[in-house]
N, C-alpha and C. Protein backbone atom coordinates (compact mmCIF):
# COMPACT_ATOMS: atom_id res chain seq x y z
N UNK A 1 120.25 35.53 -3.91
CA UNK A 1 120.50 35.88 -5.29
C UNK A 1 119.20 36.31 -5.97
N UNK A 2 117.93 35.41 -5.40
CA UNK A 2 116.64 35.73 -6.32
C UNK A 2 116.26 37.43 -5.40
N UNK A 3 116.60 37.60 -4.57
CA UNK A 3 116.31 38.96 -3.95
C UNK A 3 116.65 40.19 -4.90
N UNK A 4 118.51 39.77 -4.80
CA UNK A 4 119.05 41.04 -5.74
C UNK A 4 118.79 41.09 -7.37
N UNK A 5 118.37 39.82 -7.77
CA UNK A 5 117.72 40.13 -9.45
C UNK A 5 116.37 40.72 -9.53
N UNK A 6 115.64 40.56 -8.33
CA UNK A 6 114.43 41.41 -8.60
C UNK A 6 114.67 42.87 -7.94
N UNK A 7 115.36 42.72 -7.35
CA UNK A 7 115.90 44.60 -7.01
C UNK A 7 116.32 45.52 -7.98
N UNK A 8 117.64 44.56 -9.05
CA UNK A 8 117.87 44.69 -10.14
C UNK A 8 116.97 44.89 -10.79
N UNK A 9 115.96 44.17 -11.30
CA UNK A 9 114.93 44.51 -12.36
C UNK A 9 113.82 45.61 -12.25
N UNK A 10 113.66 45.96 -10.81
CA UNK A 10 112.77 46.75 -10.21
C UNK A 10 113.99 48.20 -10.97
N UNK A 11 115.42 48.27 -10.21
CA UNK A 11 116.24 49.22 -10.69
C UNK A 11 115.96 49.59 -12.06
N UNK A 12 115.98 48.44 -12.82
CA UNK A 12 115.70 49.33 -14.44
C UNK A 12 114.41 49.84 -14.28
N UNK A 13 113.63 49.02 -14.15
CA UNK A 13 112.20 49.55 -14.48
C UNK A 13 111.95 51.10 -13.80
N UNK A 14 112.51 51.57 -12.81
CA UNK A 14 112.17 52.69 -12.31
C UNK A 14 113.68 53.83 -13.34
N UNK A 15 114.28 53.27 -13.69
CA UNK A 15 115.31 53.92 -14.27
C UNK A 15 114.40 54.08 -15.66
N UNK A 16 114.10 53.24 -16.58
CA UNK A 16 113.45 53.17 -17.72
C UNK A 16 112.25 54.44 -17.54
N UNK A 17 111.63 54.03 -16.60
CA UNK A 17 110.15 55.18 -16.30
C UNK A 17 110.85 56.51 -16.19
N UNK A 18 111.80 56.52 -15.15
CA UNK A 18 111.85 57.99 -15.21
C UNK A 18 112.98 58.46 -16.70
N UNK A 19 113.38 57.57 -17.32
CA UNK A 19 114.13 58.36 -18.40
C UNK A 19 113.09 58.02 -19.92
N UNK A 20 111.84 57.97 -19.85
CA UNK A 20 110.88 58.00 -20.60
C UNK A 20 109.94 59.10 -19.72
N UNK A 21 110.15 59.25 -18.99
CA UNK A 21 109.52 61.07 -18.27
C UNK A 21 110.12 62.34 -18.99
N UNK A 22 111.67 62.06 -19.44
CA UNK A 22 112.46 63.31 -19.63
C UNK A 22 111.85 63.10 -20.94
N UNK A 23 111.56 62.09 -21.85
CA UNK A 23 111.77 62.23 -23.12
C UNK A 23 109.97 62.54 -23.69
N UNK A 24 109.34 62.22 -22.98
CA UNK A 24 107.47 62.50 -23.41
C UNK A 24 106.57 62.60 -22.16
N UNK A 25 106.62 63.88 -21.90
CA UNK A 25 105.74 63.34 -20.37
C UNK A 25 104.02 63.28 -20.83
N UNK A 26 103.54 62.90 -20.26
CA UNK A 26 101.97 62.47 -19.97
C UNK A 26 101.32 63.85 -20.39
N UNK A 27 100.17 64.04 -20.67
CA UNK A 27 98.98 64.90 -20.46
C UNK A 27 98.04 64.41 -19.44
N UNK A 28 97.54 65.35 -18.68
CA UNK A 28 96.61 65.16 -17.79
C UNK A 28 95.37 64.23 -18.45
N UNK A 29 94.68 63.42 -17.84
CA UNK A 29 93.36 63.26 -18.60
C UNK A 29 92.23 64.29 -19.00
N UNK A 30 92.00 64.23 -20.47
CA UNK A 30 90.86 65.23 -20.64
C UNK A 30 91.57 66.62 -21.07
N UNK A 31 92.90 66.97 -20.76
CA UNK A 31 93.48 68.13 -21.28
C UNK A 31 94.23 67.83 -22.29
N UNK A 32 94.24 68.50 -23.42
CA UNK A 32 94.91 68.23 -24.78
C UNK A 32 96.60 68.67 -24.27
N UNK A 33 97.22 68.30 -25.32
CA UNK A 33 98.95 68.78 -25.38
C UNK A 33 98.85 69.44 -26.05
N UNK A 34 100.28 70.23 -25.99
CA UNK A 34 99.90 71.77 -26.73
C UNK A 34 100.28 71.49 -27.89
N UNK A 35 100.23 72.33 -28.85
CA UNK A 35 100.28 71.60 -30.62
C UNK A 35 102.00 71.58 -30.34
N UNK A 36 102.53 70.98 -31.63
CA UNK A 36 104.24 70.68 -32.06
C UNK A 36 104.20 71.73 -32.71
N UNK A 37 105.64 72.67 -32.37
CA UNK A 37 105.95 74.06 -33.05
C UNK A 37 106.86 73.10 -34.04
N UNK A 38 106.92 74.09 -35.40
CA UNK A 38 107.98 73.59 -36.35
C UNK A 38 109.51 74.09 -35.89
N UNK A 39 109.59 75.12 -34.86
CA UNK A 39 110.80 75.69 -34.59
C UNK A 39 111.72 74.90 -34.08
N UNK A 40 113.23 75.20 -34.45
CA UNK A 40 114.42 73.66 -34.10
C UNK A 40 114.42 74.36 -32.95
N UNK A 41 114.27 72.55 -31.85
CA UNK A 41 114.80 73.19 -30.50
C UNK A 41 116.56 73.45 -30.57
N UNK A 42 116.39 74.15 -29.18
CA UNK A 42 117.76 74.77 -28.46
C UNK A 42 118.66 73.94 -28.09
N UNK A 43 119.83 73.51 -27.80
CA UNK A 43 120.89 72.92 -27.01
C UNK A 43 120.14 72.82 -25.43
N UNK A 44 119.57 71.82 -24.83
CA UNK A 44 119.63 72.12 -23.52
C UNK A 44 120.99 72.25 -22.77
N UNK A 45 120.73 73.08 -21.91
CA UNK A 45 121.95 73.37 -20.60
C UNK A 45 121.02 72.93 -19.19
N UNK A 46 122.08 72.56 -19.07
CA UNK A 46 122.16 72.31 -17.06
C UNK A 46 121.07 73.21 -16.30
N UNK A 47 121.01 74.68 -17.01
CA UNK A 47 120.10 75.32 -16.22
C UNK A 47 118.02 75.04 -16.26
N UNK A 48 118.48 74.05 -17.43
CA UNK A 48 117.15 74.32 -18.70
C UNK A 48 116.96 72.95 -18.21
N UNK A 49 117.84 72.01 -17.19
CA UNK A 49 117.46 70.59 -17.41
C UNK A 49 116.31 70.22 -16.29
N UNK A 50 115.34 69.22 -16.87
CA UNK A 50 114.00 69.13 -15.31
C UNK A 50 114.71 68.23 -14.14
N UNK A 51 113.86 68.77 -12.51
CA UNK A 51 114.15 67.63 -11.73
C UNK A 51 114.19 66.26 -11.88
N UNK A 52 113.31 65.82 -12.73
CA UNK A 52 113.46 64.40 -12.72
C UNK A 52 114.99 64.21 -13.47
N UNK A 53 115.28 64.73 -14.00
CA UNK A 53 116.95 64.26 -14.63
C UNK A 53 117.90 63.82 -13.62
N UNK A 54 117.73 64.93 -12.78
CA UNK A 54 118.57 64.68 -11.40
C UNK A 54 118.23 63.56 -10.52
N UNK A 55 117.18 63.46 -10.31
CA UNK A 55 116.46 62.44 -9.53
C UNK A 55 116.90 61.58 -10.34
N UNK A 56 116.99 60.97 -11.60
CA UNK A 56 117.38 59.38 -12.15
C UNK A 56 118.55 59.37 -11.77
N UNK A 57 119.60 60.54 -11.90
CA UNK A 57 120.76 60.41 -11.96
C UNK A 57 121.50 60.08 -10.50
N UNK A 58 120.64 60.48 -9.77
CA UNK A 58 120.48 60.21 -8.18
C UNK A 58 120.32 58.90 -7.82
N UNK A 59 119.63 58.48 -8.37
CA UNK A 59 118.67 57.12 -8.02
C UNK A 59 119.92 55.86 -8.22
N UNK A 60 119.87 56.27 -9.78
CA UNK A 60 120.70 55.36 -10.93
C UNK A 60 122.48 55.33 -10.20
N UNK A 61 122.97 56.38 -9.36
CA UNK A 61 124.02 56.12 -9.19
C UNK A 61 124.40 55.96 -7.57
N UNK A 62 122.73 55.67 -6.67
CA UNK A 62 122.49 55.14 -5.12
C UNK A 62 122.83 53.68 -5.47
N UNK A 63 121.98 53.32 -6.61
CA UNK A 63 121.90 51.90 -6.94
C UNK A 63 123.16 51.13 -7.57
N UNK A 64 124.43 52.17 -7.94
CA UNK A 64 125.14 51.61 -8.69
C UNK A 64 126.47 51.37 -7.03
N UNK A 65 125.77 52.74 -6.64
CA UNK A 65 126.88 52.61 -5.36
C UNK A 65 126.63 51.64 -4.25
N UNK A 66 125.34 50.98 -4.31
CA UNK A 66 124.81 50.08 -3.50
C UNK A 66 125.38 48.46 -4.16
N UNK A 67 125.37 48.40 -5.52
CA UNK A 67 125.61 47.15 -6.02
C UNK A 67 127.16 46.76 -5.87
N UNK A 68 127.84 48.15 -5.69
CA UNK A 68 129.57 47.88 -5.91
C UNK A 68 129.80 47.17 -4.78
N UNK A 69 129.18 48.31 -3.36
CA UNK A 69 129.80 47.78 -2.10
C UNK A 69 129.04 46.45 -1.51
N UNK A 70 128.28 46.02 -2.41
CA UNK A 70 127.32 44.72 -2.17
C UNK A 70 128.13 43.60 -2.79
N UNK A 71 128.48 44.17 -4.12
CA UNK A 71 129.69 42.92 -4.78
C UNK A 71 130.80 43.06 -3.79
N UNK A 72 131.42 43.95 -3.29
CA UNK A 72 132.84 44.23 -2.79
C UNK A 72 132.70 43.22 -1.54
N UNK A 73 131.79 43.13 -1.00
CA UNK A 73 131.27 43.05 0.54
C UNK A 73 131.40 41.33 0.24
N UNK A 74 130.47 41.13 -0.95
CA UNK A 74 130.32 39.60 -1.01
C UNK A 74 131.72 38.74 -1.49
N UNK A 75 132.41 39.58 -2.06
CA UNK A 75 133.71 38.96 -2.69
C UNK A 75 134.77 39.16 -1.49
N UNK A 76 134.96 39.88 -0.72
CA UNK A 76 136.12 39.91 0.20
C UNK A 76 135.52 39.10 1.99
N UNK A 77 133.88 38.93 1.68
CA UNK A 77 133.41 38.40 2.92
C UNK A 77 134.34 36.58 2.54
N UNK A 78 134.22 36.25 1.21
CA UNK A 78 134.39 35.26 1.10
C UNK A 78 135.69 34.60 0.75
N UNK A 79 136.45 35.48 0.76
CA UNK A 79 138.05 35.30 0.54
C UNK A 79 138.63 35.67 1.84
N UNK A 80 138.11 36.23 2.36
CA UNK A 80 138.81 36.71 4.08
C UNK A 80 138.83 35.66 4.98
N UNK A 81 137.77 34.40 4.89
CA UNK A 81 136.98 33.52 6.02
C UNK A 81 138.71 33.00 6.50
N UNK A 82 138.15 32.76 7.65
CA UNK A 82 139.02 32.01 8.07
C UNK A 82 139.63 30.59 7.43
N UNK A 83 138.63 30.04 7.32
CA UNK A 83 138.87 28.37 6.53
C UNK A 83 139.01 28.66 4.90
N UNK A 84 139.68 29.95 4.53
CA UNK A 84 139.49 29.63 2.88
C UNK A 84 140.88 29.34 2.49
N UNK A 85 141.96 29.28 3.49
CA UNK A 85 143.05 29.56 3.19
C UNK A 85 143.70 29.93 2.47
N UNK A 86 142.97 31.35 2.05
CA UNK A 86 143.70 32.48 1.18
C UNK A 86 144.02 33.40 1.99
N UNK A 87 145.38 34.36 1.77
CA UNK A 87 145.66 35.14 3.09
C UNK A 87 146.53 36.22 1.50
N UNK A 88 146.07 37.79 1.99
CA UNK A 88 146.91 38.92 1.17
C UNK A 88 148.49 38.51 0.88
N UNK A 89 148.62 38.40 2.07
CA UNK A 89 150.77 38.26 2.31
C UNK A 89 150.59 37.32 1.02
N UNK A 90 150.14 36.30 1.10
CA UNK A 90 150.43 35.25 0.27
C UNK A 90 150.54 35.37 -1.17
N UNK A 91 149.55 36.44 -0.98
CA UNK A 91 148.69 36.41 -2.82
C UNK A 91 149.74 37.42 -3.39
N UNK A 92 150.54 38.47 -2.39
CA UNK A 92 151.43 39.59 -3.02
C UNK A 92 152.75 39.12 -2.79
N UNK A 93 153.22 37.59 -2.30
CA UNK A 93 154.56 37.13 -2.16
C UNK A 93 155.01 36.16 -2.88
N UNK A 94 155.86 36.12 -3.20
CA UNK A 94 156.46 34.99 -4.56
C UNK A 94 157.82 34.33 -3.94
N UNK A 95 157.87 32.91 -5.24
CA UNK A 95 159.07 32.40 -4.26
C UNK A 95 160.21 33.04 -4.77
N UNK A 96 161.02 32.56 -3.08
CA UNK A 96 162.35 33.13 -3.38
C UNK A 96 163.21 32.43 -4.26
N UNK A 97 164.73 32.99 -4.64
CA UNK A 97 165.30 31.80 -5.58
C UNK A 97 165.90 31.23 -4.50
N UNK A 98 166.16 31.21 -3.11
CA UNK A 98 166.83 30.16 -2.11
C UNK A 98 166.02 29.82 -2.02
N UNK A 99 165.92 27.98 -2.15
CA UNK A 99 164.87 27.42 -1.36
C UNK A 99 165.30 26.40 -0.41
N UNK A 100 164.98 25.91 0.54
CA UNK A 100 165.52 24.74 1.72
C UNK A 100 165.46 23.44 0.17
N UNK A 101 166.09 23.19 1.06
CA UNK A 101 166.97 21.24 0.05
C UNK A 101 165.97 20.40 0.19
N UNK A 102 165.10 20.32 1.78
CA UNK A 102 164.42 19.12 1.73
C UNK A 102 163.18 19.96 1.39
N UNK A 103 162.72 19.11 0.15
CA UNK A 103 161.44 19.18 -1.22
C UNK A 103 160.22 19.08 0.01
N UNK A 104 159.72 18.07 1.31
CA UNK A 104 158.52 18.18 1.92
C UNK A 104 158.64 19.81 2.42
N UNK A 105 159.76 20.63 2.74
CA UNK A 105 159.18 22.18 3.40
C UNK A 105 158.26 22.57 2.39
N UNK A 106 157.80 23.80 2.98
CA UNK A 106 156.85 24.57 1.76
C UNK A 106 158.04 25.77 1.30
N UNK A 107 157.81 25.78 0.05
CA UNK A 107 158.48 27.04 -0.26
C UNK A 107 158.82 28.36 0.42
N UNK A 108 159.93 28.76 0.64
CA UNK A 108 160.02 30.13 1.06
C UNK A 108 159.67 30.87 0.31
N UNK A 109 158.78 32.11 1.00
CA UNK A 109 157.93 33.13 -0.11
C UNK A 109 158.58 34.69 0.09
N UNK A 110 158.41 35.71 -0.23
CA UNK A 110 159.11 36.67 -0.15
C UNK A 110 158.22 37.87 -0.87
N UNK A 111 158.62 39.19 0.02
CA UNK A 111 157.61 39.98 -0.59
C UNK A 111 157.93 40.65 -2.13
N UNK A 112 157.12 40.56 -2.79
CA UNK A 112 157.22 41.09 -4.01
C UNK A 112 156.36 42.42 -4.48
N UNK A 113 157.43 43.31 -4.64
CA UNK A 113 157.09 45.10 -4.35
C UNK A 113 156.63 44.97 -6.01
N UNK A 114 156.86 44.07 -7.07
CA UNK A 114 156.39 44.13 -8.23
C UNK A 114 154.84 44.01 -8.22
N UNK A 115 154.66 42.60 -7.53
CA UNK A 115 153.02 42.23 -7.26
C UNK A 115 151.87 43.47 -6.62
N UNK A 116 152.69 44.56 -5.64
CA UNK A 116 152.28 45.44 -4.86
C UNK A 116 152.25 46.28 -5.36
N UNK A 117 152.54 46.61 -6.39
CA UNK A 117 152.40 48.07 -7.46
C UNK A 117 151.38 47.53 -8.45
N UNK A 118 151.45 46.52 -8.74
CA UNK A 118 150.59 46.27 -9.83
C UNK A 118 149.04 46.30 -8.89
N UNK A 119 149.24 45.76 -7.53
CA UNK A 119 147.59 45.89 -7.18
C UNK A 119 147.34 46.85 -6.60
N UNK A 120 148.33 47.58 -6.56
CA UNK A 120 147.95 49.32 -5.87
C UNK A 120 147.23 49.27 -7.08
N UNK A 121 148.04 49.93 -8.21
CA UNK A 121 147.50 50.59 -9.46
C UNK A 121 146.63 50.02 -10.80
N UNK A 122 145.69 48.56 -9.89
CA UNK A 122 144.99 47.88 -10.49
C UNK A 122 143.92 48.98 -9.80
N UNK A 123 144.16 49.14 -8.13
CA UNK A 123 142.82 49.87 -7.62
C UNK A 123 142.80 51.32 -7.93
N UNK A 124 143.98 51.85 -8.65
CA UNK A 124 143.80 53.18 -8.99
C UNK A 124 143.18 53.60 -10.14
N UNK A 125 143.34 52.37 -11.00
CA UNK A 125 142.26 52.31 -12.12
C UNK A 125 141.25 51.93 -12.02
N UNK A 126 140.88 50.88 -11.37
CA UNK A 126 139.34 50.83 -10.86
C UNK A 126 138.48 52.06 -10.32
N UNK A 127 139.40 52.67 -9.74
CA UNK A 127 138.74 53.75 -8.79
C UNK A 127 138.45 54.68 -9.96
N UNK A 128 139.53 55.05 -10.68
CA UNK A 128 139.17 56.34 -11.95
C UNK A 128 138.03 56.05 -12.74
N UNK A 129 138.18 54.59 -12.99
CA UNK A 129 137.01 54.25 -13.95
C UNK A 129 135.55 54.16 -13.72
N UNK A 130 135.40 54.04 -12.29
CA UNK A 130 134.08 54.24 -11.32
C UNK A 130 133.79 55.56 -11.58
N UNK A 131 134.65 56.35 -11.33
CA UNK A 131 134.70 57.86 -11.52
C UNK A 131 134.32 58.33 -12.62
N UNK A 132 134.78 57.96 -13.43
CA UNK A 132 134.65 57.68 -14.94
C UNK A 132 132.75 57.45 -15.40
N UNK A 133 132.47 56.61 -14.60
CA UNK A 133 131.39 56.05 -14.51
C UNK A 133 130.33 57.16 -14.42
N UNK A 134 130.49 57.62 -13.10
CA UNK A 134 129.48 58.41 -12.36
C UNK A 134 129.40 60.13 -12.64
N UNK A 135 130.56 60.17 -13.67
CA UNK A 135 130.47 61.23 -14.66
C UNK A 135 129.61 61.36 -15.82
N UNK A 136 129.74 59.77 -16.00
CA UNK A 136 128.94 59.75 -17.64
C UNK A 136 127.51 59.86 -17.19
N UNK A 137 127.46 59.30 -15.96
CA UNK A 137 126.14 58.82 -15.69
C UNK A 137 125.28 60.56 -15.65
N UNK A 138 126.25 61.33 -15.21
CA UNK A 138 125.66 62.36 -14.55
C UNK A 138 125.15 63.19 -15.80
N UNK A 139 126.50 63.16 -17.05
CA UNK A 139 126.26 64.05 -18.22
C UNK A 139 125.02 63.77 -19.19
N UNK A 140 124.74 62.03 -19.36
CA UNK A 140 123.74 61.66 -20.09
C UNK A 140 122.59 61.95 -19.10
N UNK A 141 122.18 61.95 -17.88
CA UNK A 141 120.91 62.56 -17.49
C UNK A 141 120.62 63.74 -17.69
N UNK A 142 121.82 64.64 -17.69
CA UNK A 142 121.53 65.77 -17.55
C UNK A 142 122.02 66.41 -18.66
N UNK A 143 122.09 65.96 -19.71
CA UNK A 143 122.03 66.29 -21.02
C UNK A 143 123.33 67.02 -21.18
N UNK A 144 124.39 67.10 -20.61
CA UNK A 144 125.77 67.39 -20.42
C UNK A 144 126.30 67.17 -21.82
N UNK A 145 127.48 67.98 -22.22
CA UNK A 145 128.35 67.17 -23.27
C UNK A 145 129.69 66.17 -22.90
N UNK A 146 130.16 65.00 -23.69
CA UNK A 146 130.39 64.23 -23.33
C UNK A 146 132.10 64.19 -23.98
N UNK A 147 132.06 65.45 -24.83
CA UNK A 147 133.77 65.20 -25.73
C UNK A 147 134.65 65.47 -24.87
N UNK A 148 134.73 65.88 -23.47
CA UNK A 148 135.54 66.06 -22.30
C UNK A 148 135.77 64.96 -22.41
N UNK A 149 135.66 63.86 -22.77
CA UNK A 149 136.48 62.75 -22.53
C UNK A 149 137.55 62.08 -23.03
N UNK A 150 137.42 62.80 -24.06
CA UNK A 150 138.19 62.52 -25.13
C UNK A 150 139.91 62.54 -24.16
N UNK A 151 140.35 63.14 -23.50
CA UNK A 151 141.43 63.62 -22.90
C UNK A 151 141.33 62.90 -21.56
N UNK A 152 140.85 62.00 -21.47
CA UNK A 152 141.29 60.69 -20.50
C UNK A 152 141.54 59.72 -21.40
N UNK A 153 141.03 59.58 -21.94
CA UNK A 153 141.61 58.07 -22.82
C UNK A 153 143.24 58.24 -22.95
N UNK A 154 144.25 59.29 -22.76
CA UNK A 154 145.14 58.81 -23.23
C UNK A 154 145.91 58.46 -21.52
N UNK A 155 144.97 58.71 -20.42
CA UNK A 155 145.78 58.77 -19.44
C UNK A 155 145.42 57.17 -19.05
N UNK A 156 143.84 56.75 -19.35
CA UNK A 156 143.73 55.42 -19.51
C UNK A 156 144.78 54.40 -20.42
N UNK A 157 144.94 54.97 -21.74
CA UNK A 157 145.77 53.95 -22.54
C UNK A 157 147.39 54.06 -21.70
N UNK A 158 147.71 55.39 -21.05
CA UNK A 158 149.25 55.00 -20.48
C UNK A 158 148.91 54.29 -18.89
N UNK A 159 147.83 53.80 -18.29
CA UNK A 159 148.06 53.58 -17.02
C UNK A 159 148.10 52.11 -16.77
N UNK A 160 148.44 51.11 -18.02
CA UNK A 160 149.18 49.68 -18.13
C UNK A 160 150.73 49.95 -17.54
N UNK A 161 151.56 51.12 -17.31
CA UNK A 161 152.81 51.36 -17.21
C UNK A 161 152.84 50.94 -15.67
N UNK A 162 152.05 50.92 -15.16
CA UNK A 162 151.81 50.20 -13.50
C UNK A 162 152.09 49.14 -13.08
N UNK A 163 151.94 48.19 -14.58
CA UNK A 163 152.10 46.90 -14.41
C UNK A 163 153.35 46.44 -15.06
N UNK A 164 154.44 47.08 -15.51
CA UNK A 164 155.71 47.38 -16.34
C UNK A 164 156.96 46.49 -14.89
N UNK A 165 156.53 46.70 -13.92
CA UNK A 165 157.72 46.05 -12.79
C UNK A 165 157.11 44.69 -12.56
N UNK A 166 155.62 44.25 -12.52
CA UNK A 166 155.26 43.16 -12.82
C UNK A 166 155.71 42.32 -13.72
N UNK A 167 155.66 42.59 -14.94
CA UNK A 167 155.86 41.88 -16.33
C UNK A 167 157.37 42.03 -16.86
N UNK A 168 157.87 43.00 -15.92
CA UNK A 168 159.34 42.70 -16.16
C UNK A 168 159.71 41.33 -15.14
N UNK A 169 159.29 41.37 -14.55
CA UNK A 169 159.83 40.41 -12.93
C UNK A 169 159.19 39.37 -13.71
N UNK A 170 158.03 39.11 -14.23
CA UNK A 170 157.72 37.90 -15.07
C UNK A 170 158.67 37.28 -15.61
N UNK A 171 159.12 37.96 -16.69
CA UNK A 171 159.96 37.85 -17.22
C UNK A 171 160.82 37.13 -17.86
N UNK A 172 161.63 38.33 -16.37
CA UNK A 172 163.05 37.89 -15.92
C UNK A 172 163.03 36.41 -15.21
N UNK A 173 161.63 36.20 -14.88
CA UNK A 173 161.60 34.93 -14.25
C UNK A 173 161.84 33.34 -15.06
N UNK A 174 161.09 34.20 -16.28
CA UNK A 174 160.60 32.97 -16.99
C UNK A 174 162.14 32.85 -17.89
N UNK A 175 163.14 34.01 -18.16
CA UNK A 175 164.26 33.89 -19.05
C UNK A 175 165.40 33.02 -18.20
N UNK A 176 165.39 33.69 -17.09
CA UNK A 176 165.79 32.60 -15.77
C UNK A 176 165.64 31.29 -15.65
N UNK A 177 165.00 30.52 -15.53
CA UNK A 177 164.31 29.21 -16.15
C UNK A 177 164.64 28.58 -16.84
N UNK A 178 164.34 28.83 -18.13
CA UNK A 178 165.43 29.11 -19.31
C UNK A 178 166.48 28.94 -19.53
N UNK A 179 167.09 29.60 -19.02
CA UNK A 179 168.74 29.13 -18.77
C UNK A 179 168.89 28.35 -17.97
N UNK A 180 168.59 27.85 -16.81
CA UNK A 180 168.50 26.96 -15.21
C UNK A 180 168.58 25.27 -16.32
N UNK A 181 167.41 25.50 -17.14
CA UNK A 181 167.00 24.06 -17.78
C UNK A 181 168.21 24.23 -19.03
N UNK A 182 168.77 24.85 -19.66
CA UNK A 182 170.14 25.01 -20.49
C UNK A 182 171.30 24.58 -19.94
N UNK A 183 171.76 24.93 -18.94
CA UNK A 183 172.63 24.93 -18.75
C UNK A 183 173.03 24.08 -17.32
């Protein structure tokens, strides 16, 4: 852990340096800077933008792609083990409403296509939003405009509808119940 916080901190610090390069670079020693014109600068474009922009944006999104599959790696190394007795089937199966009479069996479990849509399209939003990510990352280095975005947010605000066979099956579970203890 003390490894990856100083990798981390090293990450900003070289991120910080080079995005204080784009914004004032150095004078040589002994050579003056050239005077400040009063003239308003231009809009930069993509064509007008320096290497180092690219290079942070490079750097900044090796390091972001290094930290994901480093979290991913550490979170599924440790839910997979053999002795954790967590297993997928399990985590995407729910009980059935038959259950055996004698209370010591373990519950019968059953697959639930509700649970399986919701974690498909938990990872389809994860994935967009990474995406999402490594767009912004790219436009703020490179001085890009950013109102293109405006026209995902509404595909973000409808992509809870994934989880609509989940939270119905909730539900229906919990109204179920409900009546079981009524009646």
């Amino acid at each position: 852990m003390k490894q990856f916080l100083a990798a981390f901190l090293i990450f900003i610090s070289i991120s910080n340096a080079l995005a204080g390069n784009a914004s004032a670079p150095s004078a040589s020693p002994g050579v003056s800077a050239p005077a400040a014109t009063s003239a308003p600068s231009a809009p930069v474009s993509a064509s007008d933008t320096p290497a180092y922009g690219m290079l942070a944006f490079l750097f900044t999104a090796g390091a972001m792609t290094l930290f994901l599959f480093a979290g991913f790696n550490l979170v599924s190394s440790s839910i997979f083990q053999k002795d954790s007795g967590w297993s997928m089937k399990d985590a995407l199966s729910e009980e059935s409403t038959f259950q055996p009479d004698d209370k010591s069996k373990p519950p019968r479990m059953v697959a639930s296509s509700s649970r399986l849509i919701a974690f498909l399209g938990t990872w389809a939003i994860v994935g967009l939003l990474i995406g999402l990510a490594y767009f912004m990352l790219w436009a703020l280095f490179l001085n890009q405009d950013l109102s293109r975005l405006d026209k995902v947010s509404a595909f973000l605000s409808a992509s809870w509808t994934l989880f609509v066979p989940y939270i119905a099956n909730r539900a229906s579970s919990a109204i179920s119940s409900i009546g079981k203890q009524n009646g």
